[in-house]
Protein backbone atom coordinates (compact mmCIF):
# COMPACT_ATOMS: atom_id res chain seq x y z
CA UNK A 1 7.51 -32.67 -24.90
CA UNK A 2 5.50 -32.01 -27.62
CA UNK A 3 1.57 -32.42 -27.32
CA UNK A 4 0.40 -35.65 -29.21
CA UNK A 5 -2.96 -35.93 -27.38
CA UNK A 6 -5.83 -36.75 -30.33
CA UNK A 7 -9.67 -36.67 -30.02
CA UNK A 8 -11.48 -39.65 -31.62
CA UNK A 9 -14.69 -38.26 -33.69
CA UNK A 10 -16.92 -41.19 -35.37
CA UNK A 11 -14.05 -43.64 -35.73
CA UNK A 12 -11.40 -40.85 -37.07
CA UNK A 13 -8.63 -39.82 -35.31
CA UNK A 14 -8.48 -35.82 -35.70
CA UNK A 15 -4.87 -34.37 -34.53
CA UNK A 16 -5.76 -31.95 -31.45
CA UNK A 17 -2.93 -29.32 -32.79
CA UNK A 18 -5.09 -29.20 -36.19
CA UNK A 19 -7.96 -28.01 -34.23
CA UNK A 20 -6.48 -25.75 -32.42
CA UNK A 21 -4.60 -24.35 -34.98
CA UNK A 22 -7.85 -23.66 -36.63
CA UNK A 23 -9.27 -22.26 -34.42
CA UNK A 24 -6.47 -20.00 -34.02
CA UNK A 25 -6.59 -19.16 -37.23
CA UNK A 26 -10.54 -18.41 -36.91
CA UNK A 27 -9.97 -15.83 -34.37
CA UNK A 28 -6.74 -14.08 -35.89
CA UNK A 29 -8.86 -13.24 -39.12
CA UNK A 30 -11.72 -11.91 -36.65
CA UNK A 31 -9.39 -9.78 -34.90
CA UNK A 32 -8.28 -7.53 -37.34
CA UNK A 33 -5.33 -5.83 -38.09
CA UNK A 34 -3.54 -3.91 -34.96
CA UNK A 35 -2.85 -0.61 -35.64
CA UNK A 36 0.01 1.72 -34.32
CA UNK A 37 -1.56 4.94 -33.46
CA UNK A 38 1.72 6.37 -32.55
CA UNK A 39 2.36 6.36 -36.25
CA UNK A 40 0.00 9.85 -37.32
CA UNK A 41 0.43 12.81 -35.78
CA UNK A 42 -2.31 15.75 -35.61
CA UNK A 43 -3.51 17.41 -38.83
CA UNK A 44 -2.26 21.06 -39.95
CA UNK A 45 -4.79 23.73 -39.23
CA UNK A 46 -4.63 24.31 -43.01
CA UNK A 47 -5.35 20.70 -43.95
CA UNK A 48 -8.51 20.54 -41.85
CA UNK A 49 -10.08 23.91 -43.21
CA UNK A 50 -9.27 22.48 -46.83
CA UNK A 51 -10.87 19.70 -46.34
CA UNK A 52 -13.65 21.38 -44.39
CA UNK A 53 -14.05 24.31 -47.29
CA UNK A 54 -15.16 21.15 -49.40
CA UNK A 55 -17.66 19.54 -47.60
CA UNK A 56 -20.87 18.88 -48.75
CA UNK A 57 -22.78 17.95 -45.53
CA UNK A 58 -24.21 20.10 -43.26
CA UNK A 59 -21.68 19.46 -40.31
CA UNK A 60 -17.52 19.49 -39.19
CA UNK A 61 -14.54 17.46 -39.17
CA UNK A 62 -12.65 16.83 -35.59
CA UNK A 63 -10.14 14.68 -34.62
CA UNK A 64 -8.02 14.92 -37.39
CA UNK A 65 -5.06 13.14 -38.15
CA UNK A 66 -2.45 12.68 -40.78
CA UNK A 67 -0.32 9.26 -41.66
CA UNK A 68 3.11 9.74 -43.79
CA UNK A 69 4.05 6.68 -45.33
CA UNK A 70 7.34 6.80 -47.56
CA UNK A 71 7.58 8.54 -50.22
CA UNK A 72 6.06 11.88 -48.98
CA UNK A 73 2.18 10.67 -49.57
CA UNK A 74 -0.24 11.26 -46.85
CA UNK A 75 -3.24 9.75 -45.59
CA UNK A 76 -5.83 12.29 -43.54
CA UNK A 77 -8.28 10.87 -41.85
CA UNK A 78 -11.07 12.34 -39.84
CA UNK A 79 -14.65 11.74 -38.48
CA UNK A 80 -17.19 13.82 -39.49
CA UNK A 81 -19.76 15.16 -36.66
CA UNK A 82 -23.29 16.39 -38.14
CA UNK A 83 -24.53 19.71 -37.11
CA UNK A 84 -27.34 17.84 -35.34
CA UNK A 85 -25.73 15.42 -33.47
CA UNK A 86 -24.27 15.74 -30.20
CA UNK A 87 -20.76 15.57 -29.34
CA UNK A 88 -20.66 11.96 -28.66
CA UNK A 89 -22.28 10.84 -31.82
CA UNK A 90 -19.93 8.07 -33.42
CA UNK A 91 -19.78 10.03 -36.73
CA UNK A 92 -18.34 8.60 -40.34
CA UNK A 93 -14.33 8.41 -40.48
CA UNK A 94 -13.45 10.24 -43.90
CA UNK A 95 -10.07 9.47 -45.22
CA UNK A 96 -8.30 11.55 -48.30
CA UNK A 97 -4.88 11.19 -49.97
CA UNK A 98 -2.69 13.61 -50.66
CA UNK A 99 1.03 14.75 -51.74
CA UNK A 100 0.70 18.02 -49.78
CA UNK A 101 -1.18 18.05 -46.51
CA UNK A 102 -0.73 21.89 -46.85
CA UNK A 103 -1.90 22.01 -50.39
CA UNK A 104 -4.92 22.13 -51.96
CA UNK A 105 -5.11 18.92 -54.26
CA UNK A 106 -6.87 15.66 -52.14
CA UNK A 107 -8.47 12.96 -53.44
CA UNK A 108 -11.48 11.03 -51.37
CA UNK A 109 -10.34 7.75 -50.40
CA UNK A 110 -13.28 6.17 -48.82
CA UNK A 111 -17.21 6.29 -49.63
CA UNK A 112 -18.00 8.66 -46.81
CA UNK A 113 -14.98 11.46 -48.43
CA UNK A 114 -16.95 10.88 -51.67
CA UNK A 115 -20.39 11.18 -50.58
CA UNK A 116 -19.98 13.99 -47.90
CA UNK A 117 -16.70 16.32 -49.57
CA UNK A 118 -16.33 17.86 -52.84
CA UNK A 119 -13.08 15.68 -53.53
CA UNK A 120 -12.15 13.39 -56.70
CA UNK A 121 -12.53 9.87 -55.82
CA UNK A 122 -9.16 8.49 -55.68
CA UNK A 123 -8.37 5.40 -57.84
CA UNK A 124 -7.61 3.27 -55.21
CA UNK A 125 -9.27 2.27 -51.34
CA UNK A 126 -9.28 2.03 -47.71
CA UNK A 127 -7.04 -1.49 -48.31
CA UNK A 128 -4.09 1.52 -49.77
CA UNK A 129 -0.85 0.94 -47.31
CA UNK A 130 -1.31 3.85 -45.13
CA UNK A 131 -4.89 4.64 -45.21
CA UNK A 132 -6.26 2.13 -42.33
CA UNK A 133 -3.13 3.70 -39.90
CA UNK A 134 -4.93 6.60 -40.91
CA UNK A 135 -8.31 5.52 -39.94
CA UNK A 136 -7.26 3.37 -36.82
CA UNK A 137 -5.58 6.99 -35.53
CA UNK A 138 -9.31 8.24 -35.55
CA UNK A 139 -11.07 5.34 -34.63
CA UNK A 140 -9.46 5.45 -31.17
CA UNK A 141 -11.37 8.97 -30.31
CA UNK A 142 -14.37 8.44 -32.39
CA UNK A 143 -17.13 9.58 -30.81
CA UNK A 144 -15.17 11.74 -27.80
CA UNK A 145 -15.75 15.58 -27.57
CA UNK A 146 -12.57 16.97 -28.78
CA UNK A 147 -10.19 16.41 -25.60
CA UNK A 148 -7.86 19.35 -25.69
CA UNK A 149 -7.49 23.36 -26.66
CA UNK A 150 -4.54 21.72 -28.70
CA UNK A 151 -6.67 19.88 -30.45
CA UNK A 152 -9.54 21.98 -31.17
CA UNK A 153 -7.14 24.45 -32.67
CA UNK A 154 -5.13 21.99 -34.51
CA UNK A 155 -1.82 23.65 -34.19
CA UNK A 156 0.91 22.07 -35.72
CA UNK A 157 3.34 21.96 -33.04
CA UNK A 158 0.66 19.39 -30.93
């Protein structure tokens, strides 16, 4: 049976589903997207001391990961932790673009990759399909000591 009830505000009847549907709506758009983490795998070894080589803070990337979307065009996202913070310091998630994660051609994606790498600012954003898979992939160990030797090393086979 579907739900007719109404609520009577000053005189006006006001459908119950249209309020609730609102408010529905209200909370989706606060919510965010959800992102698949399943959907980057670790950065190469090589991609992280490229990007590293480039940096213009005084500080390191961890937690790096890559996103593949089609076409062969990767996102690599990772936070950057500054040489006087500790290890659980929620640093800045840096995101670049690339055609070759084992090249040497990336372009910054985000404000922090601008401000804090040596990279060309790419001519698009963070709103670029691919790029906040490649952000929500960090997001989820922001902030955590790197948890593994695999890690830390950033083999490829992790």
């Amino acid at each position: 049976m579907a739900a007719t009830m109404t609520i009577r505000a000053g005189g006006r009847r006001a459908p119950f589903l249209v309020i609730v549907a609102l408010l529905a709506l209200i909370l989706a758009a606060c919510a965010g997207p959800s992102i698949d983490v399943a959907e980057c795998d670790v950065a190469l070894t090589v991609t992280m001391e490229t990007l590293e080589a480039r940096l213009t803070g005084d500080g390191t990337l961890r937690h790096g990961r890559a996103h593949e979307r089609a076409g062969g065009e990767f996102f690599v996202s990772a936070e950057f932790l500054p040489a006087d913070k500790d290890d659980d310091f929620d640093g800045d998630i840096l995101t670049w673009f690339t055609h070759d994660p084992e090249g040497s051609d990336f372009l910054s994606v985000d404000e922090h990759a601008r401000d804090q790498s040596g990279w060309a600012g790419a001519d698009f954003g963070v709103s670029e399909d691919g790029a906040v898979t490649s952000r929500g992939c960090v997001l989820v160990v922001r902030g955590e000591p790197e948890s593994d030797e695999c890690e830390e090393r950033r083999e490829e086979f992790c």
